[in-house]
C-alpha atoms as a PDB file:
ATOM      1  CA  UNK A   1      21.272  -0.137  -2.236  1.00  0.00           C
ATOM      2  CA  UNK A   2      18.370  -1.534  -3.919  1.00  0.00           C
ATOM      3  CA  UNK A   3      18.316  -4.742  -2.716  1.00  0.00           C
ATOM      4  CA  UNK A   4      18.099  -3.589   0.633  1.00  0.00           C
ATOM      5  CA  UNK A   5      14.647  -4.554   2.796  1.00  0.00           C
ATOM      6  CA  UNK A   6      13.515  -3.361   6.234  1.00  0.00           C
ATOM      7  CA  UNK A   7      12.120  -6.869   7.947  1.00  0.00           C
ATOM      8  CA  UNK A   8       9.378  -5.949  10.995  1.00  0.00           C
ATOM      9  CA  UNK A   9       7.092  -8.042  12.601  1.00  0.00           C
ATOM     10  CA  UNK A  10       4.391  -7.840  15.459  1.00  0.00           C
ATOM     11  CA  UNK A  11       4.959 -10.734  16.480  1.00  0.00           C
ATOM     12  CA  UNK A  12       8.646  -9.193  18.097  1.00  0.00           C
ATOM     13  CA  UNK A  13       9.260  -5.990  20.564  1.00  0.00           C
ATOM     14  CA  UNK A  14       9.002  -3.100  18.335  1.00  0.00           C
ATOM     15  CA  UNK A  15      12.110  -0.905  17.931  1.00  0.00           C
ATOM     16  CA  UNK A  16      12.243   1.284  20.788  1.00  0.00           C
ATOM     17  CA  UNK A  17      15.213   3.400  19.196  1.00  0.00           C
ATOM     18  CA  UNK A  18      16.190   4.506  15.756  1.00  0.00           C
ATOM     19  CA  UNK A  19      16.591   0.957  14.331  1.00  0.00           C
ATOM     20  CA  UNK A  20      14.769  -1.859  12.401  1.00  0.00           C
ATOM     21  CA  UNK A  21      13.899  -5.178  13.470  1.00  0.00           C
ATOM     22  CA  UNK A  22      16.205  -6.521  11.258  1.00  0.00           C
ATOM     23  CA  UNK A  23      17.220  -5.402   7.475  1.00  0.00           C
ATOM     24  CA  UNK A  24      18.033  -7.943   4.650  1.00  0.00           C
ATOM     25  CA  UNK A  25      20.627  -6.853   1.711  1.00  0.00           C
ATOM     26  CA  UNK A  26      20.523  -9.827  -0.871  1.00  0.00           C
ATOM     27  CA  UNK A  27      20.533 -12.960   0.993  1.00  0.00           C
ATOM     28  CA  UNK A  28      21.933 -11.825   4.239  1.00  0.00           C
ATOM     29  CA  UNK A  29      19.717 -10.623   6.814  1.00  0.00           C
ATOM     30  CA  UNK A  30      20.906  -8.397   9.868  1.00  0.00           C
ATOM     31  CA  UNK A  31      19.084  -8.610  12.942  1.00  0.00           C
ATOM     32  CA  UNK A  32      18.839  -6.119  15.523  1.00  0.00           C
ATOM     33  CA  UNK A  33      19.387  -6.744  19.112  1.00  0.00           C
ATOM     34  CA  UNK A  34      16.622  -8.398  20.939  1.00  0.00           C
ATOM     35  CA  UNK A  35      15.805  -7.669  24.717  1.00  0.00           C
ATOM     36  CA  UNK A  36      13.311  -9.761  26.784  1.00  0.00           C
ATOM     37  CA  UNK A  37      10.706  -7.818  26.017  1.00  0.00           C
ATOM     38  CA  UNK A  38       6.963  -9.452  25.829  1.00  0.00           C
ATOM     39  CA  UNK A  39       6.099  -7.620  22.371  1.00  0.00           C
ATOM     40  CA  UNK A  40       2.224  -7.284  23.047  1.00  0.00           C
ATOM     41  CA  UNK A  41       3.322  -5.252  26.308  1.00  0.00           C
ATOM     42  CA  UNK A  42       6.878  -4.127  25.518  1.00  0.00           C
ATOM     43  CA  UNK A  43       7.418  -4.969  29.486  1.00  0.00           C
ATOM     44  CA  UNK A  44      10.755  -6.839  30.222  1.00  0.00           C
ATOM     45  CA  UNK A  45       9.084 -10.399  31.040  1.00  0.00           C
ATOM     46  CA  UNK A  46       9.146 -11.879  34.785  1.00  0.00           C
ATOM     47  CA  UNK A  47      10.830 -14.662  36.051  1.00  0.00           C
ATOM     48  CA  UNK A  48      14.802 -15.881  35.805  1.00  0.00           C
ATOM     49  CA  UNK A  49      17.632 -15.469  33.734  1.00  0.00           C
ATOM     50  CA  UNK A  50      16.430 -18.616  31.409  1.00  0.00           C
ATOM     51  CA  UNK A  51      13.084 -16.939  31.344  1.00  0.00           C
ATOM     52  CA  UNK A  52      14.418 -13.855  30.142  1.00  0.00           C
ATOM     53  CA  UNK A  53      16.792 -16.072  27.534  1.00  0.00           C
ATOM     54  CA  UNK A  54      13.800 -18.243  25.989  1.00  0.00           C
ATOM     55  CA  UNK A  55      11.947 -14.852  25.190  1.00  0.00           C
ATOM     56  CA  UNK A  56      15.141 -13.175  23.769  1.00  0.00           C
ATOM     57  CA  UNK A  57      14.941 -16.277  21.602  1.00  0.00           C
ATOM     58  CA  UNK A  58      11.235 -16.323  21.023  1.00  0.00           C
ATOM     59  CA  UNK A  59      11.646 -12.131  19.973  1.00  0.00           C
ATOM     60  CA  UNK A  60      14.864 -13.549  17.207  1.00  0.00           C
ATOM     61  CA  UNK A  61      12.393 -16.247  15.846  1.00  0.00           C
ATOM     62  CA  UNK A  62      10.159 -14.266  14.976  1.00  0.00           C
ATOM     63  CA  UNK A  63      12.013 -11.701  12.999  1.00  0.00           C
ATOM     64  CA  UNK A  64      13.824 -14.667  11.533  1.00  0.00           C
ATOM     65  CA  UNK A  65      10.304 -15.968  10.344  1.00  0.00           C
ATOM     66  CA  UNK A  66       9.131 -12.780   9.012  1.00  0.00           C
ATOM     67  CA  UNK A  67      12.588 -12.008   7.218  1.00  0.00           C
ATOM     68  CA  UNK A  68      11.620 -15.796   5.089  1.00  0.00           C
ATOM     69  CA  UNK A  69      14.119 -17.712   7.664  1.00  0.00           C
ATOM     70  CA  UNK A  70      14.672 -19.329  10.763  1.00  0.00           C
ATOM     71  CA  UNK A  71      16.479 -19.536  13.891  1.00  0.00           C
ATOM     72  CA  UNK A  72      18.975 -22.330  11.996  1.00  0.00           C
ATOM     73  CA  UNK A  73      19.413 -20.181   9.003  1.00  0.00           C
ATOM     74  CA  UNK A  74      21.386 -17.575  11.463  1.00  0.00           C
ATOM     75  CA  UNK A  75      25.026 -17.876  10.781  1.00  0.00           C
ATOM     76  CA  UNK A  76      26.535 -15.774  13.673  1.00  0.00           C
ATOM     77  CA  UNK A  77      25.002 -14.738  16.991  1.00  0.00           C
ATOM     78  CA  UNK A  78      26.169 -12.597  19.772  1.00  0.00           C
ATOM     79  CA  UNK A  79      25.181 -12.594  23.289  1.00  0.00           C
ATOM     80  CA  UNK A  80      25.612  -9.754  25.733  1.00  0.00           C
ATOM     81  CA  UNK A  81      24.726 -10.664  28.899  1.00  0.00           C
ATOM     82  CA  UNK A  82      25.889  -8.455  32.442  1.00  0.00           C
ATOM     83  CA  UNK A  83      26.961 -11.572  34.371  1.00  0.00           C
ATOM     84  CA  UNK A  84      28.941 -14.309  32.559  1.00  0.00           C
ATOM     85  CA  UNK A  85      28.339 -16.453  35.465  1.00  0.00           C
ATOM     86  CA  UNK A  86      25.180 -17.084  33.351  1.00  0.00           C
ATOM     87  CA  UNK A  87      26.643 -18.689  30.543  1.00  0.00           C
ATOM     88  CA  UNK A  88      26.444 -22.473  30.826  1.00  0.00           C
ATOM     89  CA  UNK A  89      22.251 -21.240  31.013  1.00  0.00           C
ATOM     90  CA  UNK A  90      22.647 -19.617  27.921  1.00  0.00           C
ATOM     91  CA  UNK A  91      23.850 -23.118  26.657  1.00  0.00           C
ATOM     92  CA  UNK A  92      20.617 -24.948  28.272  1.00  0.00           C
ATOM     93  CA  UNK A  93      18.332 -22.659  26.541  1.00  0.00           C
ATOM     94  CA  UNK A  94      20.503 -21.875  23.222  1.00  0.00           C
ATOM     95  CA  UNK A  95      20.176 -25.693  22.917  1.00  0.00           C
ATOM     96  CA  UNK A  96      16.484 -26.200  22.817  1.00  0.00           C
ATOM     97  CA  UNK A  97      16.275 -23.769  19.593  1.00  0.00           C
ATOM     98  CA  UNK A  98      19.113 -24.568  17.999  1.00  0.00           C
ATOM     99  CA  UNK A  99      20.167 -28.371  16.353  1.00  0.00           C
ATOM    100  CA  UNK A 100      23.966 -29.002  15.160  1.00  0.00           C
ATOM    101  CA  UNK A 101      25.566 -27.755  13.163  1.00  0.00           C
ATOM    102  CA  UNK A 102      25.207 -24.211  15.549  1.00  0.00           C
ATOM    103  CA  UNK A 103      25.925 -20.592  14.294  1.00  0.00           C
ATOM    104  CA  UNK A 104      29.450 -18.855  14.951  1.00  0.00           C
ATOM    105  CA  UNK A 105      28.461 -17.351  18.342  1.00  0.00           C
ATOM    106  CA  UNK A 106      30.253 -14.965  20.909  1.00  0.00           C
ATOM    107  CA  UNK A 107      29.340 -14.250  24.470  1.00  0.00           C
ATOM    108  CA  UNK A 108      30.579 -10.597  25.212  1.00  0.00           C
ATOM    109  CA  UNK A 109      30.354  -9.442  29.228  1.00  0.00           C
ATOM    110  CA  UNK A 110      28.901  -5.954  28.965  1.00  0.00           C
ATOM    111  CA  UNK A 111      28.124  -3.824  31.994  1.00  0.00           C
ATOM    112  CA  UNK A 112      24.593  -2.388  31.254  1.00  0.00           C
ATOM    113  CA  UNK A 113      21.737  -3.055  28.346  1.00  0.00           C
ATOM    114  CA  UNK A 114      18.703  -1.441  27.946  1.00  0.00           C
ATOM    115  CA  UNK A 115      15.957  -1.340  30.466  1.00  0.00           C
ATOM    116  CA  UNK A 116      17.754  -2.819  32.781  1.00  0.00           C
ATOM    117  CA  UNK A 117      18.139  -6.705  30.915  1.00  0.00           C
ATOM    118  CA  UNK A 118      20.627  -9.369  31.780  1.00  0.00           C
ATOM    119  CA  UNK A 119      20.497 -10.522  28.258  1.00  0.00           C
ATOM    120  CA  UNK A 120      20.595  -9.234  24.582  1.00  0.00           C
ATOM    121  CA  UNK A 121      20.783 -10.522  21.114  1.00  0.00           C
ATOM    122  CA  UNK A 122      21.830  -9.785  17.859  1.00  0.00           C
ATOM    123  CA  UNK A 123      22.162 -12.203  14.937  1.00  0.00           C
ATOM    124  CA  UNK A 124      23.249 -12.606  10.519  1.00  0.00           C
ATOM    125  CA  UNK A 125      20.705 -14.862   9.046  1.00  0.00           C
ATOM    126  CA  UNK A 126      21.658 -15.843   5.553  1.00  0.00           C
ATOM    127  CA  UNK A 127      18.338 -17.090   3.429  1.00  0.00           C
ATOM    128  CA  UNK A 128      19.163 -19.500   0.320  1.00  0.00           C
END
């Protein structure tokens, strides 16, 4: 595919698997899932569950940014989180970085995510 780009950024957690940051085909971009890692340390960042959620957030901004986007270009978003009970926080936080009208979204129950997180990520971004 020749239209196909591999986005990556500093300024997010580097891949810690086989996987890109994100990869844009055309106008759509694909981003990978985003942990609440600190990306200077690539340690899972202190404090609460909203703590945790604003970084996860922070980490998709700036592959949106770096893809030629931004958090209210993404079109669908998925949330894994290991307790549901934490979903109205997800709202609190998802609000402060997002403005109507929001992305397609779905909040999936999972029972374990990498290093341990209660919260992942994953996004579409389309760029016109």
């Amino acid at each position: 595919m020749s239209n196909k780009s591999i986005i990556q950024t500093d300024a997010a957690p580097e891949a810690i698997g086989t996987y890109s940051q994100a990869v844009k085909a055309g106008d759509t971009v694909y981003l990978s899932g985003q942990i609440p890692l600190d990306p200077e340390t690539m340690e899972v960042v202190a404090g609460d569950f909203a703590d945790k959620t604003r970084r996860v957030f922070e980490n998709l901004k700036a592959v949106c940014e770096a893809a030629g986007g931004s958090l209210q270009d993404i079109v669908k978003l998925n949330i894994y989180m290991t307790d549901l009970a934490n979903f109205a926080t997800v709202n609190e936080v998802m609000a402060t970085y997002f403005q109507e009208p929001y992305p397609a979204r779905a909040a999936i129950g999972v029972a374990a995510l990498p290093k341990g997180v209660p919260v992942e990520m994953d996004a579409v971004m389309v760029i016109s």
